[in-house]
PDB file of N, CA and C in Angstrom:
ATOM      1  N   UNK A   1       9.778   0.893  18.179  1.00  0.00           N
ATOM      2  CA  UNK A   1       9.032  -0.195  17.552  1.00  0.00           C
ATOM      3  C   UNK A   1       8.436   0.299  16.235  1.00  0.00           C
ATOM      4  N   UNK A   2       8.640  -0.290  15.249  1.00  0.00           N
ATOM      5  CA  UNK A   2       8.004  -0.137  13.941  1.00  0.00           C
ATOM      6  C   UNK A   2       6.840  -0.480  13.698  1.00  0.00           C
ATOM      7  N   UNK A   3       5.431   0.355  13.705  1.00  0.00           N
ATOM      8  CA  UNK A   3       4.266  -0.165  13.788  1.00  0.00           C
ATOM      9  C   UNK A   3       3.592   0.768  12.960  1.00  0.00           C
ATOM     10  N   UNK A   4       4.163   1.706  12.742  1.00  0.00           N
ATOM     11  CA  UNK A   4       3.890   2.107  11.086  1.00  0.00           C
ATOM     12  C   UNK A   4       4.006   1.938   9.902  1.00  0.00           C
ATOM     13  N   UNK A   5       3.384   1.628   8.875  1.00  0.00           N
ATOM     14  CA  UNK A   5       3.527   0.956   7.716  1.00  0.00           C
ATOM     15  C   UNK A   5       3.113   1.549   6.347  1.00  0.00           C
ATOM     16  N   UNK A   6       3.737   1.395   5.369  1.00  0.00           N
ATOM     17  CA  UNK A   6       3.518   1.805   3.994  1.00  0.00           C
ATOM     18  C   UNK A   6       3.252   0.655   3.062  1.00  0.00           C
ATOM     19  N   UNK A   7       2.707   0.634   2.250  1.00  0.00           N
ATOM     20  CA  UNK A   7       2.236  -0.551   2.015  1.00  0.00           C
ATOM     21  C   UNK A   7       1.378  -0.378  -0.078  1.00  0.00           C
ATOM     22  N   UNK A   8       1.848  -1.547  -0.577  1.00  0.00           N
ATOM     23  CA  UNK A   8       1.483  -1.359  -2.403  1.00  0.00           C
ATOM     24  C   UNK A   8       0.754  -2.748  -1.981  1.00  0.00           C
ATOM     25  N   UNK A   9      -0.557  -2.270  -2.736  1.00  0.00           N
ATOM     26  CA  UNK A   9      -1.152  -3.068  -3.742  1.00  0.00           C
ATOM     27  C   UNK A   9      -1.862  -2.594  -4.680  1.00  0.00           C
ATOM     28  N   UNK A  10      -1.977  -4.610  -5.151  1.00  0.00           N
ATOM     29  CA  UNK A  10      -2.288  -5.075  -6.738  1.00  0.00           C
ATOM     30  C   UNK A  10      -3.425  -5.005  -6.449  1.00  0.00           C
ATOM     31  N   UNK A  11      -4.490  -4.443  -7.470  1.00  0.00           N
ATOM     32  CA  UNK A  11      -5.829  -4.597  -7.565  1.00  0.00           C
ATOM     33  C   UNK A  11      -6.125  -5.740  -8.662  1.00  0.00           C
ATOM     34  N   UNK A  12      -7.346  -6.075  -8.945  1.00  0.00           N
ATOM     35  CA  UNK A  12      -7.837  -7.184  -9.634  1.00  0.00           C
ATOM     36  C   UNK A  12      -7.482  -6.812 -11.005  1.00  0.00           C
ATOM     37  N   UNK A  13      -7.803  -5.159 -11.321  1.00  0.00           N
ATOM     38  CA  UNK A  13      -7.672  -4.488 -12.857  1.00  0.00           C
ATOM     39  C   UNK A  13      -6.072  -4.232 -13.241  1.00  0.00           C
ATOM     40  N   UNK A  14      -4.993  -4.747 -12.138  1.00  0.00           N
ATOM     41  CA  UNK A  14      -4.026  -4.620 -12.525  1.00  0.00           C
ATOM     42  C   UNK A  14      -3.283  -3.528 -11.856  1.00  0.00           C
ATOM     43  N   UNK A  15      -3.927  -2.607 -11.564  1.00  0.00           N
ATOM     44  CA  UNK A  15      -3.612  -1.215 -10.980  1.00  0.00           C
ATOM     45  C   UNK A  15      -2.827  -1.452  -9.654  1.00  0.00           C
ATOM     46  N   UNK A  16      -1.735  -0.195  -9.398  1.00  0.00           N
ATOM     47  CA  UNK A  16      -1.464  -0.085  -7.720  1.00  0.00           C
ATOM     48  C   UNK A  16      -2.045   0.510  -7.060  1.00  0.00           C
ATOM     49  N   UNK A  17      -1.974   0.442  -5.736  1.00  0.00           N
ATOM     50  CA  UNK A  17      -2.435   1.181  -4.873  1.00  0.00           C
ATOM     51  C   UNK A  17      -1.428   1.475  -3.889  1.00  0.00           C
ATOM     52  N   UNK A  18      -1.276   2.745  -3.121  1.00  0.00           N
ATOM     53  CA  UNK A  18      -0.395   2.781  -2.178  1.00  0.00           C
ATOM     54  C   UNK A  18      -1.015   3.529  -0.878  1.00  0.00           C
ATOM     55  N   UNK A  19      -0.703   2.660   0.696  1.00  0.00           N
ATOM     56  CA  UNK A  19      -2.045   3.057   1.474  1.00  0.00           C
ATOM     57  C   UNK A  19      -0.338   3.434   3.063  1.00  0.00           C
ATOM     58  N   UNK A  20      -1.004   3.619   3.707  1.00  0.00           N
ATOM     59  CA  UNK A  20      -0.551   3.824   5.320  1.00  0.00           C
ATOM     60  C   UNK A  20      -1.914   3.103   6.145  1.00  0.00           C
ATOM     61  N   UNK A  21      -0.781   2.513   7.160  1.00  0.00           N
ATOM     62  CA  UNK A  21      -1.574   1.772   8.208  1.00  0.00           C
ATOM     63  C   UNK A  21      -0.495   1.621   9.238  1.00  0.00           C
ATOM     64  N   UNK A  22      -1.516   1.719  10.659  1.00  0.00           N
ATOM     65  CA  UNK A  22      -0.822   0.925  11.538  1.00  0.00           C
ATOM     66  C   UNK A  22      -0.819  -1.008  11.726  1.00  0.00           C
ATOM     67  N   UNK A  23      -1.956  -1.348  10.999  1.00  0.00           N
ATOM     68  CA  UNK A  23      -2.098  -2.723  11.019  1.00  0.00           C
ATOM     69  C   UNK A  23      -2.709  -3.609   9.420  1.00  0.00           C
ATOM     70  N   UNK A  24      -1.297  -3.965   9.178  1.00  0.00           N
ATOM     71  CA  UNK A  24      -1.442  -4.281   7.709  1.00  0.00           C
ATOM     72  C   UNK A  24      -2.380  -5.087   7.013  1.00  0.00           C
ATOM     73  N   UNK A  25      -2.748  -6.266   7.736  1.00  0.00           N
ATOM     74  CA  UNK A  25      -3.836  -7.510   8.192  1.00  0.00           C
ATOM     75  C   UNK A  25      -5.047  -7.118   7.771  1.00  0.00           C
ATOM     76  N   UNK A  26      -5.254  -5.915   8.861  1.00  0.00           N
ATOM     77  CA  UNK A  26      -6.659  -5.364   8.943  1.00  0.00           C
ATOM     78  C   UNK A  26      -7.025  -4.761   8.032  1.00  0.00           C
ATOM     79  N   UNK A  27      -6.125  -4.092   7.334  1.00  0.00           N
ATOM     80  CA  UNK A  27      -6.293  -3.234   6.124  1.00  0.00           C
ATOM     81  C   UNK A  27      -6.548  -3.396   4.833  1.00  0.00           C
ATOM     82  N   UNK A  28      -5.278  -4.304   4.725  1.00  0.00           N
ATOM     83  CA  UNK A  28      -5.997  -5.361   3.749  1.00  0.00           C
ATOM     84  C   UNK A  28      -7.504  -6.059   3.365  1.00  0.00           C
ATOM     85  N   UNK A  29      -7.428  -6.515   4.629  1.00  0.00           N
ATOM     86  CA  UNK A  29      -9.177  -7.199   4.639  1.00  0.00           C
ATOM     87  C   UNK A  29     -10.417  -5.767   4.591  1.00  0.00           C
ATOM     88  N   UNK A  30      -9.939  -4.913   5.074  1.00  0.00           N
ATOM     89  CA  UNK A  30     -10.787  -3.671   4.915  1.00  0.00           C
ATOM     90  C   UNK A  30     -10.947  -3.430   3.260  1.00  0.00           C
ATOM     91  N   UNK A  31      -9.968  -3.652   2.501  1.00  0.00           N
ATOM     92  CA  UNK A  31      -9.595  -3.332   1.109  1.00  0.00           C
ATOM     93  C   UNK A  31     -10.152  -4.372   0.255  1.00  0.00           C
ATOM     94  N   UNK A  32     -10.211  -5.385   0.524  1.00  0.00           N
ATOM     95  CA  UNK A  32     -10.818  -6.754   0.183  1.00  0.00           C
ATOM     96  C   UNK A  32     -12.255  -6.562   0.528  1.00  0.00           C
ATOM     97  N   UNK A  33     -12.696  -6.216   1.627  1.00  0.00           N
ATOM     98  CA  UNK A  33     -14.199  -6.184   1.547  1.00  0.00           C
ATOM     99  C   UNK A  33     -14.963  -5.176   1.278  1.00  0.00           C
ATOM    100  N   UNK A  34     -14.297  -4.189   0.581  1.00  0.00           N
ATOM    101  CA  UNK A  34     -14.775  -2.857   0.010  1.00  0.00           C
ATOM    102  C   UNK A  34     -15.033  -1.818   1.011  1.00  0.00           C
ATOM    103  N   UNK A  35     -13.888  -2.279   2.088  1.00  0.00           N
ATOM    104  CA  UNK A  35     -14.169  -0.846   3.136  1.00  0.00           C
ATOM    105  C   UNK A  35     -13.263  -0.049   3.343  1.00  0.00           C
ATOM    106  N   UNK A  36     -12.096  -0.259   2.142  1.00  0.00           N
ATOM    107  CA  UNK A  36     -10.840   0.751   2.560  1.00  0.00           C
ATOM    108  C   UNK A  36     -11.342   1.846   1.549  1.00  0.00           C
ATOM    109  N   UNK A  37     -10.218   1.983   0.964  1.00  0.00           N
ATOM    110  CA  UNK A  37     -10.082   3.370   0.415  1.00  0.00           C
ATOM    111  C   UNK A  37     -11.100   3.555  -0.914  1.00  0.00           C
ATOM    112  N   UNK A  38     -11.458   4.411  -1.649  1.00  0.00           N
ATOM    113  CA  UNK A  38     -12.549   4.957  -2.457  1.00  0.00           C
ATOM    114  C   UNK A  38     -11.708   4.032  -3.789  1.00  0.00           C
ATOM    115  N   UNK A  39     -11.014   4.104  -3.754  1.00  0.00           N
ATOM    116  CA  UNK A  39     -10.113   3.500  -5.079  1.00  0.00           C
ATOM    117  C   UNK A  39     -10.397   1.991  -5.250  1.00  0.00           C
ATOM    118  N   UNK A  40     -10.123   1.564  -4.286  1.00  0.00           N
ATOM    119  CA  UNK A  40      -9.852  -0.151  -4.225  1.00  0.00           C
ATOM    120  C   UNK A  40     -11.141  -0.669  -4.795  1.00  0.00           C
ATOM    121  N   UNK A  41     -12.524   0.530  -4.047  1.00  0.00           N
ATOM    122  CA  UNK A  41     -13.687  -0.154  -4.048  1.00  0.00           C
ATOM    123  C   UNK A  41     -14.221  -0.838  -5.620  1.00  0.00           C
ATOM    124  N   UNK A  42     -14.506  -1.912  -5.547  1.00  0.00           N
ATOM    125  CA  UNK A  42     -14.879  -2.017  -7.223  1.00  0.00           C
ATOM    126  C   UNK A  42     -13.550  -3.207  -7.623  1.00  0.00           C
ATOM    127  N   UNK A  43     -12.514  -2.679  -7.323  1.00  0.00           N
ATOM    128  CA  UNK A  43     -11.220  -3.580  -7.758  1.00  0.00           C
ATOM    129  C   UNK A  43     -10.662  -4.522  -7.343  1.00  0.00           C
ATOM    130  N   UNK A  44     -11.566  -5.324  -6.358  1.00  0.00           N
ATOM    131  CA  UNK A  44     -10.760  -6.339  -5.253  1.00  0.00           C
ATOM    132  C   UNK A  44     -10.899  -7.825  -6.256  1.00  0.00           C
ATOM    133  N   UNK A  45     -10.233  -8.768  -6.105  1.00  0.00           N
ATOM    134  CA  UNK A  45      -9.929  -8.773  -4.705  1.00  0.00           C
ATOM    135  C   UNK A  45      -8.132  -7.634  -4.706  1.00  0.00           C
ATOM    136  N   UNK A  46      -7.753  -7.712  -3.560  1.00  0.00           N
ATOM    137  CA  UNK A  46      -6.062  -6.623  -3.943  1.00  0.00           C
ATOM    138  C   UNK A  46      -5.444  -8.060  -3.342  1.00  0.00           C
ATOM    139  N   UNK A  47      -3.896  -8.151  -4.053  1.00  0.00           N
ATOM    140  CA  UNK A  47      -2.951  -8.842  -3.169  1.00  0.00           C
ATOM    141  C   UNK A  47      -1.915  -7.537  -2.705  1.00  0.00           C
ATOM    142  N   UNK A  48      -1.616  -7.889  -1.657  1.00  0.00           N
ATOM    143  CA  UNK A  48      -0.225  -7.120  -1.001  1.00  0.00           C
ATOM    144  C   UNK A  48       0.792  -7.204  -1.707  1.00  0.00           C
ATOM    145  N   UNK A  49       1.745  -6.434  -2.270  1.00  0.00           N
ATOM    146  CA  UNK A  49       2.383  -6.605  -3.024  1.00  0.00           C
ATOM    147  C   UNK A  49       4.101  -6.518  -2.271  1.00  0.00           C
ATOM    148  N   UNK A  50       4.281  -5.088  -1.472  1.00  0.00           N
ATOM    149  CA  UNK A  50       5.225  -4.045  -0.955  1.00  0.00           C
ATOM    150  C   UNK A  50       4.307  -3.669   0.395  1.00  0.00           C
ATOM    151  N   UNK A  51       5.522  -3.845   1.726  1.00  0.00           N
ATOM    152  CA  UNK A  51       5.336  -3.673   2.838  1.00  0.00           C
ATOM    153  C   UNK A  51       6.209  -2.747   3.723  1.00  0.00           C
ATOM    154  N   UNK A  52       6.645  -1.337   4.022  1.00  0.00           N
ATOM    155  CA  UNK A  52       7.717  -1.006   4.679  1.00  0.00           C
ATOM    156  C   UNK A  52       7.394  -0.204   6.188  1.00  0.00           C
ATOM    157  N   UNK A  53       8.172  -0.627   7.053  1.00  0.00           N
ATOM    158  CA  UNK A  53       7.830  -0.395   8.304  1.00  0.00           C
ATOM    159  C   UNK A  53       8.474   0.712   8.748  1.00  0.00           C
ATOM    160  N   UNK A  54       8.009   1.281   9.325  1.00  0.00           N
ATOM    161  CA  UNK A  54       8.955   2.671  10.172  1.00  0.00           C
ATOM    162  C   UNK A  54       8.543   3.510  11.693  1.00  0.00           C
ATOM    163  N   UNK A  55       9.665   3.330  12.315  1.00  0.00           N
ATOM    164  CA  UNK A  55       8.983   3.655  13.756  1.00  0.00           C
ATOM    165  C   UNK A  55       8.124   5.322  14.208  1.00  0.00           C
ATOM    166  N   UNK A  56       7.955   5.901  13.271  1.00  0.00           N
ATOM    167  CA  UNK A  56       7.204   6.945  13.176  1.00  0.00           C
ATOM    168  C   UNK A  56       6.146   7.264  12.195  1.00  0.00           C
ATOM    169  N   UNK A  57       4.678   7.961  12.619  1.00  0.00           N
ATOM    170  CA  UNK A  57       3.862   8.076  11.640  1.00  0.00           C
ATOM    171  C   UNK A  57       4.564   8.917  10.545  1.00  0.00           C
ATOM    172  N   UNK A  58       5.132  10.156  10.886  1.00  0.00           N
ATOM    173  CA  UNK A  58       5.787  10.690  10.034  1.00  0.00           C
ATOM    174  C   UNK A  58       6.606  10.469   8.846  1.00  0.00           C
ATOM    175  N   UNK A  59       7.429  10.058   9.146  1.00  0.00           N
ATOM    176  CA  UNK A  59       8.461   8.979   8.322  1.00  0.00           C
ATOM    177  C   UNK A  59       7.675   7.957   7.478  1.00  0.00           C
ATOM    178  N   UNK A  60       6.433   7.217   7.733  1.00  0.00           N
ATOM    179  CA  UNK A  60       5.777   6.645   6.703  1.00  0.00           C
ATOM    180  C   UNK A  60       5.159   7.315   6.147  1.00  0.00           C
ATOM    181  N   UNK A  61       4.783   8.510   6.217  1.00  0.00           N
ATOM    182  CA  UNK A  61       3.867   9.337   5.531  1.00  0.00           C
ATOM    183  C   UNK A  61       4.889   9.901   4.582  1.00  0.00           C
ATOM    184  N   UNK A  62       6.098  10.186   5.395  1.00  0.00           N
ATOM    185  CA  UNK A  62       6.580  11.178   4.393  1.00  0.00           C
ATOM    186  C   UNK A  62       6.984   9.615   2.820  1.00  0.00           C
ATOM    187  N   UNK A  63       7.213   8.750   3.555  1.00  0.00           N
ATOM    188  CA  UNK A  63       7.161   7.463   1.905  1.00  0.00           C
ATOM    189  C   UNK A  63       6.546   7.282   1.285  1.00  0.00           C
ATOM    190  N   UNK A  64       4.826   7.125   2.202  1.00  0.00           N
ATOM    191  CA  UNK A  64       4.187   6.947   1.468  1.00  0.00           C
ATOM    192  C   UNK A  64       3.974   8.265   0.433  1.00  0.00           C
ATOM    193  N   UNK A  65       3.734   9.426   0.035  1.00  0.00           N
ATOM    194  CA  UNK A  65       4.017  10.464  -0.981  1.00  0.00           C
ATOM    195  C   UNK A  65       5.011  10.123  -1.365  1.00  0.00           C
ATOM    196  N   UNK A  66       6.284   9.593  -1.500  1.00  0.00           N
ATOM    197  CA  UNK A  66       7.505   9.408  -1.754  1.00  0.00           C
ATOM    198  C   UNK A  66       7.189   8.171  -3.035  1.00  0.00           C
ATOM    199  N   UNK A  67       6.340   6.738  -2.651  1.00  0.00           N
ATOM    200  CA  UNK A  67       5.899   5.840  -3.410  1.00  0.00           C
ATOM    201  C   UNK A  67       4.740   6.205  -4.210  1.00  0.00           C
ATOM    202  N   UNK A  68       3.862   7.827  -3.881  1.00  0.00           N
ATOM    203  CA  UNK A  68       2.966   7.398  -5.359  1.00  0.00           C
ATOM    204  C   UNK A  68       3.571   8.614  -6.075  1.00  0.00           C
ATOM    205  N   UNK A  69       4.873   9.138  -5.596  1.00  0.00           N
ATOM    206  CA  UNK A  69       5.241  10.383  -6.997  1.00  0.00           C
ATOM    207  C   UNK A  69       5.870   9.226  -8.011  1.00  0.00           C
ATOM    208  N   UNK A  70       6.028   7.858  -7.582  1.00  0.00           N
ATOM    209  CA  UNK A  70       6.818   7.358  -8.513  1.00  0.00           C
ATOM    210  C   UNK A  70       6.538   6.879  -9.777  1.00  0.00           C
ATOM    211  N   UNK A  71       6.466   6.583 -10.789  1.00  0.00           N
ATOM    212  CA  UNK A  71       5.708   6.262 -11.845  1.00  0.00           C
ATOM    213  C   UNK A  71       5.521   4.590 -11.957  1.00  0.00           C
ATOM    214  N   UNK A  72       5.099   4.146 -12.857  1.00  0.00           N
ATOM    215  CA  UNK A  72       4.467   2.998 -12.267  1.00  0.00           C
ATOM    216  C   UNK A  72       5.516   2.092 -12.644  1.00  0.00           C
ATOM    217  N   UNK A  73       6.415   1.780 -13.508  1.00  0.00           N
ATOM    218  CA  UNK A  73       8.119   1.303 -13.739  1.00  0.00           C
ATOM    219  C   UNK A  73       8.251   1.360 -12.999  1.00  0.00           C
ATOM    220  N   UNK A  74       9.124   1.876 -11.848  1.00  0.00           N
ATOM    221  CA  UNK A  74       9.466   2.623 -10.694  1.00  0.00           C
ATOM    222  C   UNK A  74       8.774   1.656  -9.745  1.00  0.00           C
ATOM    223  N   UNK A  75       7.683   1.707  -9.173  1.00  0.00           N
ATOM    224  CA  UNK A  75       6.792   1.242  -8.547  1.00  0.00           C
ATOM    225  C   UNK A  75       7.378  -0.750  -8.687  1.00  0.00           C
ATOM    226  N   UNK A  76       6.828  -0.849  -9.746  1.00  0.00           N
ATOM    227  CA  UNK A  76       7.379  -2.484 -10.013  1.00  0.00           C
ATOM    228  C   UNK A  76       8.432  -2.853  -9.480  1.00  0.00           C
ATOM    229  N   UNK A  77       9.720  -1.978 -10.006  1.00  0.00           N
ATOM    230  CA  UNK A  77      10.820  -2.071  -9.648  1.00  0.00           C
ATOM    231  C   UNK A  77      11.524  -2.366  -7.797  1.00  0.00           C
ATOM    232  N   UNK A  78      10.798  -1.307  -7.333  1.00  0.00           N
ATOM    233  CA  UNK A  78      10.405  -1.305  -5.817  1.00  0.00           C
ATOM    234  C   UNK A  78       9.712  -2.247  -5.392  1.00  0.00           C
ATOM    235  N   UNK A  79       8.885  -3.030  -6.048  1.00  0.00           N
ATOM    236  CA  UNK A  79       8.068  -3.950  -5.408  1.00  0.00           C
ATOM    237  C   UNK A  79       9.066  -5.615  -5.838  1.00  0.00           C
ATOM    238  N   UNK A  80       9.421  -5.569  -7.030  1.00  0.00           N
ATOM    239  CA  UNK A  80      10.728  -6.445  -7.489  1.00  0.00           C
ATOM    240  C   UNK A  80      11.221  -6.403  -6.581  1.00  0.00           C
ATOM    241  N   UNK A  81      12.482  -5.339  -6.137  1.00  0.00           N
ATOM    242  CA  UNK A  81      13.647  -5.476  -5.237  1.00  0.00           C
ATOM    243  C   UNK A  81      13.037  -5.923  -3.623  1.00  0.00           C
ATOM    244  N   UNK A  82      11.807  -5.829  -3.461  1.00  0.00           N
ATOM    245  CA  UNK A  82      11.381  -5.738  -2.032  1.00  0.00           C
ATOM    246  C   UNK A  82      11.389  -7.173  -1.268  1.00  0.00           C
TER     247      UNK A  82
END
């Protein structure tokens, strides 16, 4: 079962963000109400942009590093094709 997740967002200033979760919903709204990550805080509201699922924590972790070596072209592009 795929219940690991990698996941881009848009902040209000334009910026990405790229997070891991097991529950995308929640995280979001954590990110929206200034309780996720140190980054977001200040920049909400975020929309979800890019969502990818994978049946191991591992395997999303190893993407998620995989999605922020990418430059931010790159990033768009990935979130385009998605």
């Amino acid at each position: 079962m795929a219940d690991h997740h990698v996941y881009v967002l848009e902040c209000a200033d334009g910026t990405l963000y790229t997070g891991y979760t097991t529950d995308v919903e929640r995280r979001v709204a954590e990110h929206d109400a200034g309780e996720g990550a140190k980054y977001t805080r200040g920049r909400t509201p975020v929309t979800l942009r890019h969502v990818e699922s994978f049946n191991s924590r591992s395997m999303a972790m190893s993407r998620e590093h995989a999605i922020k070596s990418l430059s931010r072209a790159e990033k768009e592009e990935l979130i385009d094709e998605g």
